[in-house]
PDB file of N, CA and C in Angstrom:
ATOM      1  N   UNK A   1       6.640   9.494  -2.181  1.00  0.00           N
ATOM      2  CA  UNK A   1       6.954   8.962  -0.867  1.00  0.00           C
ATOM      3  C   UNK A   1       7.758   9.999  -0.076  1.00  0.00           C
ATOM      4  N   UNK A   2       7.987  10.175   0.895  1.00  0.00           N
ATOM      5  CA  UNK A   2       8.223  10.925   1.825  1.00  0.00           C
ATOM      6  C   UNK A   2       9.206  10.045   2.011  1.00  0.00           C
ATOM      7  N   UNK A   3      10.779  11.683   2.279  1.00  0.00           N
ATOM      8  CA  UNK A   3      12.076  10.978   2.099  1.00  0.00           C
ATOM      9  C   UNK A   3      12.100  10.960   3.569  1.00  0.00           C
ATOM     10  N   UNK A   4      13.442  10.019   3.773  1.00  0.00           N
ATOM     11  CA  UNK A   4      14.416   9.851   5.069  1.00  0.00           C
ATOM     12  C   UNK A   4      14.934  11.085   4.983  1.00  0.00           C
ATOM     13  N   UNK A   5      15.504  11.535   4.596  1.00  0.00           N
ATOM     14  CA  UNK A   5      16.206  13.340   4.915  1.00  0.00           C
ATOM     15  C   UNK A   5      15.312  14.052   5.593  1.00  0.00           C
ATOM     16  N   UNK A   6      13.683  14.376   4.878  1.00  0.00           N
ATOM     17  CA  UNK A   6      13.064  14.982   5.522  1.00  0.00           C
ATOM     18  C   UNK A   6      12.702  14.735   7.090  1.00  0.00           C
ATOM     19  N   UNK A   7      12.679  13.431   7.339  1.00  0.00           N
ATOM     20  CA  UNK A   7      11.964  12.594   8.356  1.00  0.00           C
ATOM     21  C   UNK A   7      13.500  12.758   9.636  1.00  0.00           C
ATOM     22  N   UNK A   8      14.530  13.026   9.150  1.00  0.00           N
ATOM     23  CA  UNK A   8      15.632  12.669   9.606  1.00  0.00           C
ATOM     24  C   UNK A   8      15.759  14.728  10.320  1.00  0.00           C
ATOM     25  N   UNK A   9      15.050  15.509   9.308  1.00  0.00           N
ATOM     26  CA  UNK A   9      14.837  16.856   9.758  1.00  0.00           C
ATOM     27  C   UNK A   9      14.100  17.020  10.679  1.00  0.00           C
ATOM     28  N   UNK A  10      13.234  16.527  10.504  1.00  0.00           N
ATOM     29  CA  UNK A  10      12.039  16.573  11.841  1.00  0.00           C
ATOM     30  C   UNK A  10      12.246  15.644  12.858  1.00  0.00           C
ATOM     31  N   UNK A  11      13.101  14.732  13.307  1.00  0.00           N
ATOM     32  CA  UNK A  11      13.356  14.326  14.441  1.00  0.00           C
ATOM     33  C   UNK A  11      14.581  14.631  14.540  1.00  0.00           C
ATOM     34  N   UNK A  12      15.126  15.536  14.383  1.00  0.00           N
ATOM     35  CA  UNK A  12      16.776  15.897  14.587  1.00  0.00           C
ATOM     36  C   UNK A  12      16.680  16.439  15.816  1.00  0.00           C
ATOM     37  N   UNK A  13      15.206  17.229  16.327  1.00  0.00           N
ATOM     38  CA  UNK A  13      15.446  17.445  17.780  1.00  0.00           C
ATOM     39  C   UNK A  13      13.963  17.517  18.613  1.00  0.00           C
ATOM     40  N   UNK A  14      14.004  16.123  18.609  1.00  0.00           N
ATOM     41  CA  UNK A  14      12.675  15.041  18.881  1.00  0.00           C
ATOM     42  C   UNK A  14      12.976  14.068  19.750  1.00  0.00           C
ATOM     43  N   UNK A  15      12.047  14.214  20.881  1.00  0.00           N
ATOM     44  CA  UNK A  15      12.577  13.046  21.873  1.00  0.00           C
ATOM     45  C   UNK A  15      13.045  11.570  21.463  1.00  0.00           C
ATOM     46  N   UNK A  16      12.386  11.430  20.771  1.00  0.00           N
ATOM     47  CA  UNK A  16      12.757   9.545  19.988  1.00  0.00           C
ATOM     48  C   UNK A  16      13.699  10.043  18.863  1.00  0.00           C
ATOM     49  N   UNK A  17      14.770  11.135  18.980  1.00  0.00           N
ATOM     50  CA  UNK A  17      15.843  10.903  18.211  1.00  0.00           C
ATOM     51  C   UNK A  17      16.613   9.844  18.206  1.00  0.00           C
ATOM     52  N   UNK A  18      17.066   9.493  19.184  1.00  0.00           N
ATOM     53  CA  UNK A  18      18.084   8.264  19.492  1.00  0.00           C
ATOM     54  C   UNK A  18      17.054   7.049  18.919  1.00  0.00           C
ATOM     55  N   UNK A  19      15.637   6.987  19.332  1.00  0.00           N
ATOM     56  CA  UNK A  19      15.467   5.612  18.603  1.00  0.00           C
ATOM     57  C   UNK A  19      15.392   5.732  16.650  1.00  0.00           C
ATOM     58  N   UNK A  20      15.272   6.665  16.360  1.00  0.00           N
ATOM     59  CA  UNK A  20      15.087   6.408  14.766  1.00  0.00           C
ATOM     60  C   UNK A  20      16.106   6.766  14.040  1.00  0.00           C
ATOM     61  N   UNK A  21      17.545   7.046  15.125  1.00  0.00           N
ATOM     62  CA  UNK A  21      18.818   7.297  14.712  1.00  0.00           C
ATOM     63  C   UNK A  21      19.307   5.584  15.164  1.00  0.00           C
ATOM     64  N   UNK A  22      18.434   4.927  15.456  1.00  0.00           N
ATOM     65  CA  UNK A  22      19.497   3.492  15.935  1.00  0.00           C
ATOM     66  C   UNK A  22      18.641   2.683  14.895  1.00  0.00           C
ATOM     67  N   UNK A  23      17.901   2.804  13.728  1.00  0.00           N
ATOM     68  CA  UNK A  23      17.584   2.035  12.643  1.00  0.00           C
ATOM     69  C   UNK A  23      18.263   2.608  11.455  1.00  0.00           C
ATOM     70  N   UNK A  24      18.179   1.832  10.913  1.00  0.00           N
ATOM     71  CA  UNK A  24      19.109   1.778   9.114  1.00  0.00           C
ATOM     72  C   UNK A  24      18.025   2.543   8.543  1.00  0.00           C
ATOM     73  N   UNK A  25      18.631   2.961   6.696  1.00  0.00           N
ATOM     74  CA  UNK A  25      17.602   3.423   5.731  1.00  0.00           C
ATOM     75  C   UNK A  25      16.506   2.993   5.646  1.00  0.00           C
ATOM     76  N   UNK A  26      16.694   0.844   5.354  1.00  0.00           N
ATOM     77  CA  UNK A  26      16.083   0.131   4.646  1.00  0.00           C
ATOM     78  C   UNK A  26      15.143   0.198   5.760  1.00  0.00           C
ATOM     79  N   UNK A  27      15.072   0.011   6.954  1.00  0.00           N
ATOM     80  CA  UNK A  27      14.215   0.137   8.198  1.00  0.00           C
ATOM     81  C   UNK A  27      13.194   0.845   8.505  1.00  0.00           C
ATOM     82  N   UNK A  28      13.838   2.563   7.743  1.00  0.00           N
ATOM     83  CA  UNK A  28      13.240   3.978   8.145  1.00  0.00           C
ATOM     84  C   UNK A  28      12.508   3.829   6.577  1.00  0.00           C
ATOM     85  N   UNK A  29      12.853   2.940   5.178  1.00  0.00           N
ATOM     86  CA  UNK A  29      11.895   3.367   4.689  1.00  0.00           C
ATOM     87  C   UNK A  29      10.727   2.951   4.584  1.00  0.00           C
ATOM     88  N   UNK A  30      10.731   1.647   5.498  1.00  0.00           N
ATOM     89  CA  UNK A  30       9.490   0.715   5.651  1.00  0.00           C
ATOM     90  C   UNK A  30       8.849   1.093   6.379  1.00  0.00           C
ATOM     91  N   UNK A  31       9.099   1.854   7.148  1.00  0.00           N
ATOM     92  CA  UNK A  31       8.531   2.557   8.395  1.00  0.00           C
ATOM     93  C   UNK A  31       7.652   4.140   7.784  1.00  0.00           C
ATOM     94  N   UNK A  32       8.335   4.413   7.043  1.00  0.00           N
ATOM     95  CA  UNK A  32       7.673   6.180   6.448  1.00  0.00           C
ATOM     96  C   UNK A  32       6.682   5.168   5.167  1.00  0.00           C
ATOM     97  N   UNK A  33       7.179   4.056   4.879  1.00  0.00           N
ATOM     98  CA  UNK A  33       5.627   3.634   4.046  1.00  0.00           C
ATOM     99  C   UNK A  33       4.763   3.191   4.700  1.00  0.00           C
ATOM    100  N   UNK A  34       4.954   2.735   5.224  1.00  0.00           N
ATOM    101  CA  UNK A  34       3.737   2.156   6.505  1.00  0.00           C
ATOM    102  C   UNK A  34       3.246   3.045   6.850  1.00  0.00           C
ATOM    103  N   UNK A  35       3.789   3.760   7.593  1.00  0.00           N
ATOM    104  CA  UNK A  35       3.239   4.997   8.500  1.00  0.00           C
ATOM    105  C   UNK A  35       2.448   6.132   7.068  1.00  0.00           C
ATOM    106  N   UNK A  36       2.733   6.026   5.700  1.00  0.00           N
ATOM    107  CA  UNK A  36       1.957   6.797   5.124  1.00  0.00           C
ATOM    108  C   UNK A  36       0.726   6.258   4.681  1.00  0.00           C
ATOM    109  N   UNK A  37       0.750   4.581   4.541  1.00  0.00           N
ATOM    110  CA  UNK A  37      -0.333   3.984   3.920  1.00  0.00           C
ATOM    111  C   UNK A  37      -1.286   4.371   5.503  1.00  0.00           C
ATOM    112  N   UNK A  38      -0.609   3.879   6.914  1.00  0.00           N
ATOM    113  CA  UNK A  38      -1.810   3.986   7.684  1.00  0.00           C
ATOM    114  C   UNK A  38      -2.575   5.461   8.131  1.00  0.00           C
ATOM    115  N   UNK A  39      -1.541   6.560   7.791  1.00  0.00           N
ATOM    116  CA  UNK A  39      -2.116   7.578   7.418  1.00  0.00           C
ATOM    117  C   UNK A  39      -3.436   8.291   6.591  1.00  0.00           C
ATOM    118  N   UNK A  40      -2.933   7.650   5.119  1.00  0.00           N
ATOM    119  CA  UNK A  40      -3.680   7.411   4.171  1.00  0.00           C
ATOM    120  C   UNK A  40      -4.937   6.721   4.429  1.00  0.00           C
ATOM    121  N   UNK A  41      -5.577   6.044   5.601  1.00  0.00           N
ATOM    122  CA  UNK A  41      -6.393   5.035   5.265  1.00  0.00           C
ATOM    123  C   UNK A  41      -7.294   5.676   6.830  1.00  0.00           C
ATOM    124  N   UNK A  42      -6.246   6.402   7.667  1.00  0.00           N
ATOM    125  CA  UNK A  42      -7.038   6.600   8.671  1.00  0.00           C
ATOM    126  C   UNK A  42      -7.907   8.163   8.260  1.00  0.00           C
ATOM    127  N   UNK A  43      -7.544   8.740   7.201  1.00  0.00           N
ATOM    128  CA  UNK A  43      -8.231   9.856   6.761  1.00  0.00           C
ATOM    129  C   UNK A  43      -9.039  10.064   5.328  1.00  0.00           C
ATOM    130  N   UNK A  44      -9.042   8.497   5.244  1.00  0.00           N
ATOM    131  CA  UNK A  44      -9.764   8.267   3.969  1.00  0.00           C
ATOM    132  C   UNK A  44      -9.329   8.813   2.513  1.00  0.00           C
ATOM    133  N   UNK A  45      -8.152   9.180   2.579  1.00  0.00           N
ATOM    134  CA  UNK A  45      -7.627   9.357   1.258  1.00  0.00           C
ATOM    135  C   UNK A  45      -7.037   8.498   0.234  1.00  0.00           C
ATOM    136  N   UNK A  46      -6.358   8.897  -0.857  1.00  0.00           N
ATOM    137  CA  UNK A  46      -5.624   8.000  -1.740  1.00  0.00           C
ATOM    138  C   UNK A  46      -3.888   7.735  -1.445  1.00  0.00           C
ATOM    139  N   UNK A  47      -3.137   9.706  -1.111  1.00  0.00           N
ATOM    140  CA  UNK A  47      -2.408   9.319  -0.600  1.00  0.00           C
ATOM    141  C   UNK A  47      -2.057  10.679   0.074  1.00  0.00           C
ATOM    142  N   UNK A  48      -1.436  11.069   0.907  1.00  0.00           N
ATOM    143  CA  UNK A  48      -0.557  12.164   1.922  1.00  0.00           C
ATOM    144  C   UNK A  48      -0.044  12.971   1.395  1.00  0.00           C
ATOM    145  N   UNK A  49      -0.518  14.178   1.471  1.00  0.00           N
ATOM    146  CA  UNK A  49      -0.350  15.281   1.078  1.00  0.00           C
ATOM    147  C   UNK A  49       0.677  16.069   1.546  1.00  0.00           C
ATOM    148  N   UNK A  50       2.275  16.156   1.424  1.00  0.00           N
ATOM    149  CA  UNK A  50       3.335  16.655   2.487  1.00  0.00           C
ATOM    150  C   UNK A  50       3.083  18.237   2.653  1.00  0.00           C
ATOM    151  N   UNK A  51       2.205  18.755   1.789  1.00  0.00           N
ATOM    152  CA  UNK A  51       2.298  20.296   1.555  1.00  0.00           C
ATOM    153  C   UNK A  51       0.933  20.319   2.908  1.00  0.00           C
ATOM    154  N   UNK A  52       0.846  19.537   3.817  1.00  0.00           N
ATOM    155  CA  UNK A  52       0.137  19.697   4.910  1.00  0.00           C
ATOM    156  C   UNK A  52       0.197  18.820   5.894  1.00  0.00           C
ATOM    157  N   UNK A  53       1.182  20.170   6.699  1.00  0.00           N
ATOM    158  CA  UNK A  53       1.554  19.454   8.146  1.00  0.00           C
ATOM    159  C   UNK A  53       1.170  19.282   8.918  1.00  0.00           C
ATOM    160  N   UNK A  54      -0.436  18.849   9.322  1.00  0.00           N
ATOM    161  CA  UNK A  54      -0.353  17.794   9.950  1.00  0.00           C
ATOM    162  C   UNK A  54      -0.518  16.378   9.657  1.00  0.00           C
ATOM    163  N   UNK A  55      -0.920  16.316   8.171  1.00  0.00           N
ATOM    164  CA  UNK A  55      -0.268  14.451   7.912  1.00  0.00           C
ATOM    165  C   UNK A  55       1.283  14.609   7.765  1.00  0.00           C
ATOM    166  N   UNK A  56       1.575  15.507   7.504  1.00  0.00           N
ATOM    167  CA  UNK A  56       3.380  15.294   7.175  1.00  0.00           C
ATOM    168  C   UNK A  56       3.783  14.591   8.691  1.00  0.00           C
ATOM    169  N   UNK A  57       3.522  15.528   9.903  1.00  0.00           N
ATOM    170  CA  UNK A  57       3.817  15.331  10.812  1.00  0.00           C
ATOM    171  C   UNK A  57       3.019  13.746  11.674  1.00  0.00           C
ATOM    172  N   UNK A  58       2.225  13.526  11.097  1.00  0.00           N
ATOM    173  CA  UNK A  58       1.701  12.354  11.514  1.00  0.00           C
ATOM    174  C   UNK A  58       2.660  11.241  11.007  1.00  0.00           C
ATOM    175  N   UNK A  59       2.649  11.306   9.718  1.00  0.00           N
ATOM    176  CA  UNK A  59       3.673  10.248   8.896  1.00  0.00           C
ATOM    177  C   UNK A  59       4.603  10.150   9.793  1.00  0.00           C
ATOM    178  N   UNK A  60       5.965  11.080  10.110  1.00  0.00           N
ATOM    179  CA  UNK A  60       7.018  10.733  10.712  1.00  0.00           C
ATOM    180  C   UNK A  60       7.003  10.173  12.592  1.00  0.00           C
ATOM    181  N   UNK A  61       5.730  10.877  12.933  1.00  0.00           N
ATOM    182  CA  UNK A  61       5.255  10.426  14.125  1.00  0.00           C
ATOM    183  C   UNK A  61       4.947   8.776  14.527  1.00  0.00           C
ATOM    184  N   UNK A  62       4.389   8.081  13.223  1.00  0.00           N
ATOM    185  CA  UNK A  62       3.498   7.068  13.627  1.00  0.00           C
ATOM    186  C   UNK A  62       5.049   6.187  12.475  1.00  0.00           C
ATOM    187  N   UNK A  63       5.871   6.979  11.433  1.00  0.00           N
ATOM    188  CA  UNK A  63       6.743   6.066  11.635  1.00  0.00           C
ATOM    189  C   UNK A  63       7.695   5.649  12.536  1.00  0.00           C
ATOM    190  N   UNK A  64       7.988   6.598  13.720  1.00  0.00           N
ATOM    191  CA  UNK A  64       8.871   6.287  14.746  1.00  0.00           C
ATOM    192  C   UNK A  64       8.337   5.108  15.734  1.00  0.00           C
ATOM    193  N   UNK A  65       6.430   5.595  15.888  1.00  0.00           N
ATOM    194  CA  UNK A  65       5.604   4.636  16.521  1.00  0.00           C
ATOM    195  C   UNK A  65       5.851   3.304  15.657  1.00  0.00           C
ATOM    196  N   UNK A  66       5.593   2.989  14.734  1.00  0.00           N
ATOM    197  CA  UNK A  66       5.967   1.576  14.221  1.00  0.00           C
ATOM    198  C   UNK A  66       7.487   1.000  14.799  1.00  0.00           C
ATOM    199  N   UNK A  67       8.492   1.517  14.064  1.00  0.00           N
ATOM    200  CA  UNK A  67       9.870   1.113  14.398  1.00  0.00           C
ATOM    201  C   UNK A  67       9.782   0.754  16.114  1.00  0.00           C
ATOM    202  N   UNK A  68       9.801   1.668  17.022  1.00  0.00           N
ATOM    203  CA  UNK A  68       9.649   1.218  18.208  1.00  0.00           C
ATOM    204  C   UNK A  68       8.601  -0.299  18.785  1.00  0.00           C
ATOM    205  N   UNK A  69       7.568  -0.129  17.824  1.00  0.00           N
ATOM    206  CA  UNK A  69       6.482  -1.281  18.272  1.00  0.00           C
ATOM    207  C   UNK A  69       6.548  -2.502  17.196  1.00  0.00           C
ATOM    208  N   UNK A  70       6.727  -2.339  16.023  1.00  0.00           N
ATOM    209  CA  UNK A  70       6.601  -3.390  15.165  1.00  0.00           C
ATOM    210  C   UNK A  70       7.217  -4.790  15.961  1.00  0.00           C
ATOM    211  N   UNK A  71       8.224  -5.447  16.389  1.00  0.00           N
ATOM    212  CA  UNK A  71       8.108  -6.546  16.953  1.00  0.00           C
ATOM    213  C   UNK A  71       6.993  -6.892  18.232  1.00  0.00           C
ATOM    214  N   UNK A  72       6.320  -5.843  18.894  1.00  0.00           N
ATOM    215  CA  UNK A  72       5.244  -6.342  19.859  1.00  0.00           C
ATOM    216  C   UNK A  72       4.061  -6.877  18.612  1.00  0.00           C
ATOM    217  N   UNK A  73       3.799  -5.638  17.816  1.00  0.00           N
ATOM    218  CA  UNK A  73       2.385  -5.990  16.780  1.00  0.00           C
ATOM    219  C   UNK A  73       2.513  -7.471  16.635  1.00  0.00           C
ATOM    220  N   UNK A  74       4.006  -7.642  15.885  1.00  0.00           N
ATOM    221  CA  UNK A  74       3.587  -8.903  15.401  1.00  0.00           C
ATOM    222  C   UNK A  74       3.732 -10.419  16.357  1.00  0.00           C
ATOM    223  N   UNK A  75       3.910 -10.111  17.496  1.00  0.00           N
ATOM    224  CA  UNK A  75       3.822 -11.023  18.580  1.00  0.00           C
ATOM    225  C   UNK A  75       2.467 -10.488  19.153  1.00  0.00           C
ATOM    226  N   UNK A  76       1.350  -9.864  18.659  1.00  0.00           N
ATOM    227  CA  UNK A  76       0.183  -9.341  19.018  1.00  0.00           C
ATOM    228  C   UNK A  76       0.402  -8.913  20.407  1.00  0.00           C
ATOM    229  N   UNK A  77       1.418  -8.028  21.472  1.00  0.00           N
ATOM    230  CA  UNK A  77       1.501  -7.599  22.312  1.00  0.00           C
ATOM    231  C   UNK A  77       1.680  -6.139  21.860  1.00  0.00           C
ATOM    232  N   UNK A  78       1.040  -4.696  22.748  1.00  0.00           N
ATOM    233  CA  UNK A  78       1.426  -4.182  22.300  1.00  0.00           C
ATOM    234  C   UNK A  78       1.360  -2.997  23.568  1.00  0.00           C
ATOM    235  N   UNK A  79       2.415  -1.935  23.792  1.00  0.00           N
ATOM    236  CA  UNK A  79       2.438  -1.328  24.585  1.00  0.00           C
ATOM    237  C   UNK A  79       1.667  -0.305  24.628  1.00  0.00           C
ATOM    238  N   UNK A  80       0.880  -0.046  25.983  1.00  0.00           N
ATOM    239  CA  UNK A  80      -0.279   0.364  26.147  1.00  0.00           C
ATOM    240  C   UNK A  80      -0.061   1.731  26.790  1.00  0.00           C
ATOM    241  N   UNK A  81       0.944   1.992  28.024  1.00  0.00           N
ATOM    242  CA  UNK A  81       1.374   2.883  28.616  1.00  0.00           C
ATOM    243  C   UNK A  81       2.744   2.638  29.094  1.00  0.00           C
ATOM    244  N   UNK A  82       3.521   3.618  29.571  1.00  0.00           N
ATOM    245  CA  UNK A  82       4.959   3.443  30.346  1.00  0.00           C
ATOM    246  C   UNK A  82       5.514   4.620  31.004  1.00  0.00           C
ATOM    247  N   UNK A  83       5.821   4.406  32.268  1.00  0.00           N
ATOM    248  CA  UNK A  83       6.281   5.093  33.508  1.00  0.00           C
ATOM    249  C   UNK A  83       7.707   5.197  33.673  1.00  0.00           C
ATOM    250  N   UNK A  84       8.367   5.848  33.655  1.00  0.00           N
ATOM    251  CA  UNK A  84      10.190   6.213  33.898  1.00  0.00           C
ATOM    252  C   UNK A  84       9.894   6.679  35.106  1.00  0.00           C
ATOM    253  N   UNK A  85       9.365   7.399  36.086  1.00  0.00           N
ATOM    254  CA  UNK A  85      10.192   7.861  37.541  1.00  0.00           C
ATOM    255  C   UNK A  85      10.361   6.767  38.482  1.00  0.00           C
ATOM    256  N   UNK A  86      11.745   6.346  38.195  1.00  0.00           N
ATOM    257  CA  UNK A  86      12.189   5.672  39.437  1.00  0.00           C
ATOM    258  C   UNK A  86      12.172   4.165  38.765  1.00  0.00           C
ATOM    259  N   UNK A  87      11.490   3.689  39.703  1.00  0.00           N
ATOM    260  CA  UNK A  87      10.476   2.503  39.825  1.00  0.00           C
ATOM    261  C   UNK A  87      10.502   2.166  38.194  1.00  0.00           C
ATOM    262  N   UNK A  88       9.752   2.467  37.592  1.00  0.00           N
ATOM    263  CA  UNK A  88       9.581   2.014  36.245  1.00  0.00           C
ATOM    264  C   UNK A  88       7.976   1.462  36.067  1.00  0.00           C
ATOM    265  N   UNK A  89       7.343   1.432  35.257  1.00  0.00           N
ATOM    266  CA  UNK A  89       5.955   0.899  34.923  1.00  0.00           C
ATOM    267  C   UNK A  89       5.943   0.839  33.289  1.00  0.00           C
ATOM    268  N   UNK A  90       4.815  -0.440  33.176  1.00  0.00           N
ATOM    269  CA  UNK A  90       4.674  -0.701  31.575  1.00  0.00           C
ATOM    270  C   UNK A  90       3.117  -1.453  31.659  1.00  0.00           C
ATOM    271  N   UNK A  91       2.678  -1.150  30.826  1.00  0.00           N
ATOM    272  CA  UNK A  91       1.355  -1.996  30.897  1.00  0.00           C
ATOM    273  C   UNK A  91       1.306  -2.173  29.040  1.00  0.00           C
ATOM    274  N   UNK A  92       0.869  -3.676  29.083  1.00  0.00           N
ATOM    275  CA  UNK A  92       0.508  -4.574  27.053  1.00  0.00           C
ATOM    276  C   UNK A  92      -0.722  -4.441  27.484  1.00  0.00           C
ATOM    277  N   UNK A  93      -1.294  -4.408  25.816  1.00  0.00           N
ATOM    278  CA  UNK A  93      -2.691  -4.530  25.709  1.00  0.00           C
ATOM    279  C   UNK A  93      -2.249  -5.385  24.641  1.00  0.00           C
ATOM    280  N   UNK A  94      -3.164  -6.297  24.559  1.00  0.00           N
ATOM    281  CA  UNK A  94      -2.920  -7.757  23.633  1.00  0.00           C
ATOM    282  C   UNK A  94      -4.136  -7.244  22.618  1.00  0.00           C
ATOM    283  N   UNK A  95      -3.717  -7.981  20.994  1.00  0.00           N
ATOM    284  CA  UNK A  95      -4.642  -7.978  19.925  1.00  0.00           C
ATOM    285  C   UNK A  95      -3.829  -7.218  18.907  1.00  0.00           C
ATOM    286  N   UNK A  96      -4.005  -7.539  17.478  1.00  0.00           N
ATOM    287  CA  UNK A  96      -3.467  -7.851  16.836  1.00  0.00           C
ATOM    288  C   UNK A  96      -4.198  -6.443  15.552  1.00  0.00           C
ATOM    289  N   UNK A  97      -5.279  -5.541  15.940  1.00  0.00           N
ATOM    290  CA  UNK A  97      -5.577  -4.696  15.489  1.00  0.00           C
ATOM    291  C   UNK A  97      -4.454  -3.590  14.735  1.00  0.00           C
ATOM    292  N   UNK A  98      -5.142  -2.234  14.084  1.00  0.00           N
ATOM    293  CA  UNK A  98      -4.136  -1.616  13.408  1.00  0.00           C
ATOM    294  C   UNK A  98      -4.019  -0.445  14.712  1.00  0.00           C
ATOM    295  N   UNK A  99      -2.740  -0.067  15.023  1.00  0.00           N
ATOM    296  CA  UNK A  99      -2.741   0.747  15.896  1.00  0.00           C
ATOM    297  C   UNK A  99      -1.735   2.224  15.649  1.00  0.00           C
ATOM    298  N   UNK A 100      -2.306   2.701  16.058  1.00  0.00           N
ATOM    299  CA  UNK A 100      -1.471   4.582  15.727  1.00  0.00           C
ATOM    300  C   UNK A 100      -1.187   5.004  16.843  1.00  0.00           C
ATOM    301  N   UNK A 101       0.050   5.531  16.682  1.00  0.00           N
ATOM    302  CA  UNK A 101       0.552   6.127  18.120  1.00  0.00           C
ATOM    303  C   UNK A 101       0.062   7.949  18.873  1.00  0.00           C
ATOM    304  N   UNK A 102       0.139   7.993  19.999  1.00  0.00           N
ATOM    305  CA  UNK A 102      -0.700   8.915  20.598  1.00  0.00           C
ATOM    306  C   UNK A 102      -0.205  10.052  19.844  1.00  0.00           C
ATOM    307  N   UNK A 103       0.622  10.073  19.856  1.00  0.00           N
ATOM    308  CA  UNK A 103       1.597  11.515  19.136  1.00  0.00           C
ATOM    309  C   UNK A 103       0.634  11.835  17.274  1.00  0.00           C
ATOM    310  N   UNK A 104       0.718  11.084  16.810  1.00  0.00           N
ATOM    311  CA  UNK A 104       0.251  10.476  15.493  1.00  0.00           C
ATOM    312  C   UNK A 104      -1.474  10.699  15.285  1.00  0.00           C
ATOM    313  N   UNK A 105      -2.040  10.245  16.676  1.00  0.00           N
ATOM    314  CA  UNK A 105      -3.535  10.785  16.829  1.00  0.00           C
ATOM    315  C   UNK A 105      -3.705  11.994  16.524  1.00  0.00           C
ATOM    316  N   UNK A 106      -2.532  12.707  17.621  1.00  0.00           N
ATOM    317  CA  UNK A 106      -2.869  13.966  17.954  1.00  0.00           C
ATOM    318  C   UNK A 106      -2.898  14.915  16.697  1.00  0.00           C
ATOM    319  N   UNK A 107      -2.038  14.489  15.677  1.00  0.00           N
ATOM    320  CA  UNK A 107      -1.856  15.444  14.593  1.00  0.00           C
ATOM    321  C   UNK A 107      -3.379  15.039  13.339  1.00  0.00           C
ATOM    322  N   UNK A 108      -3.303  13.520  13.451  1.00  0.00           N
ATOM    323  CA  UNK A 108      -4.369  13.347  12.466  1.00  0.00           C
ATOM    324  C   UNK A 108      -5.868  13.824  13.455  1.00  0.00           C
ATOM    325  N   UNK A 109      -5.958  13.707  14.495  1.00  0.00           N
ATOM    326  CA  UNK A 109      -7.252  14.309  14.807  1.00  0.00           C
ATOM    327  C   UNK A 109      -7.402  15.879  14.521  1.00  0.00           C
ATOM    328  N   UNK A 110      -6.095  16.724  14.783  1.00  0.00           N
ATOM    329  CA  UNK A 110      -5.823  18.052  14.584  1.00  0.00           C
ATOM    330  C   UNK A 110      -6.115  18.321  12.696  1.00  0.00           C
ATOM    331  N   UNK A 111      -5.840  17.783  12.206  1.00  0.00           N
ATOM    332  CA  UNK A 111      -6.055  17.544  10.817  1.00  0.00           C
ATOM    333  C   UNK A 111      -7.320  17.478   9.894  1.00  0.00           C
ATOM    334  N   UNK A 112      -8.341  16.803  11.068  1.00  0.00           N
ATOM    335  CA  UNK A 112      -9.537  16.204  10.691  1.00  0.00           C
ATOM    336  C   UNK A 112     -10.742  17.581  11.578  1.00  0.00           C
ATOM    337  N   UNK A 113      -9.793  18.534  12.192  1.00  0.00           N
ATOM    338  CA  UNK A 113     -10.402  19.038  12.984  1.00  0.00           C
ATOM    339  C   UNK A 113     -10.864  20.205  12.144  1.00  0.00           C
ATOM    340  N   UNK A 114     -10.228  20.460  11.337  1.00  0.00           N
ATOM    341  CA  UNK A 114      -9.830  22.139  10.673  1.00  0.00           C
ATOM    342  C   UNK A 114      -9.719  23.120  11.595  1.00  0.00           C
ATOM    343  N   UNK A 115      -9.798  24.677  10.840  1.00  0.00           N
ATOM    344  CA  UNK A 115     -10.227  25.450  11.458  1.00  0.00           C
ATOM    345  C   UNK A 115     -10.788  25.372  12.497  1.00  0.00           C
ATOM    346  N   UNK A 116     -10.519  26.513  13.204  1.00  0.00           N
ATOM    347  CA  UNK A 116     -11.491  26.508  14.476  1.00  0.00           C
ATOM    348  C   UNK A 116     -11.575  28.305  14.631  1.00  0.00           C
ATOM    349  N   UNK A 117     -12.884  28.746  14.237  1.00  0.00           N
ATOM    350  CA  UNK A 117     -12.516  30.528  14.348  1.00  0.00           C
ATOM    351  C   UNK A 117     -13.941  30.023  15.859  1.00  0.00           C
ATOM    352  N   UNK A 118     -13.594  31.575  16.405  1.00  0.00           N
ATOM    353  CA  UNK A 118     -14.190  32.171  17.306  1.00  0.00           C
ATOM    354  C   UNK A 118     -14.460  33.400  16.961  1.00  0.00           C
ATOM    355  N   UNK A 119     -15.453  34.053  17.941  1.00  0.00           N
ATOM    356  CA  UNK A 119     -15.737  35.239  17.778  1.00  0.00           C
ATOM    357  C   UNK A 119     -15.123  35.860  19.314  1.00  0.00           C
ATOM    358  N   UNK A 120     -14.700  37.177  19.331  1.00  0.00           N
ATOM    359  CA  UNK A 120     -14.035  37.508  20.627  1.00  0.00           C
ATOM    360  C   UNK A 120     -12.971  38.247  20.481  1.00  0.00           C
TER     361      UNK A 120
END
């Protein structure tokens, strides 16, 4: 399992520091299991390989995405987009599906992508 120390290294200077510095251990470790099983399942493996960062980096990504969202999931609301200048904006998308956060895509699609050579 993938520790809190490590996870606590890689968001030490990460925009959602403050949110995964305002949950407990017991919180952050439900969150780095979750976030490894849905890892695990979105790349068809058995389990997460830390000696490759980009599931490492997905794991701690999509556990910050849980902690932040887990009470919408389970009220099947779940935040879809959100706007800070000024004004403010938020848009839910309702349903009760398994969901991964954009940050979390980005590494497991990068992951699934391999290599990429060119000639040039």
């Amino acid at each position: 399992m993938i520790s809190i120390p490590a996870a606590n290294e890689y968001l030490q200077r990460h925009l959602k520091h403050a949110a995964w510095s305002a949950f407990d251990d017991s919180a952050k470790a439900g969150a780095l299991k979750m976030a490894e099983n849905d890892v695990s399942l979105f790349l068809g493996i058995e389990s997460v390989d830390e000696s490759r960062i980009f599931q490492l980096c997905a794991v701690f990504e999509q556990a910050v995405f849980l902690l932040e969202n887990y009470d919408s999931f389970a009220a099947g609301i779940i935040v879809e987009s959100e706007k800070v200048d000024g004004v403010g904006s938020i848009s839910y998308k309702t349903g009760n599906e398994t969901v991964y956060g954009p940050r979390t895509l980005a590494f497991l699609n990068r992951e699934c992508s391999g290599n990429r050579l060119g000639r040039g």
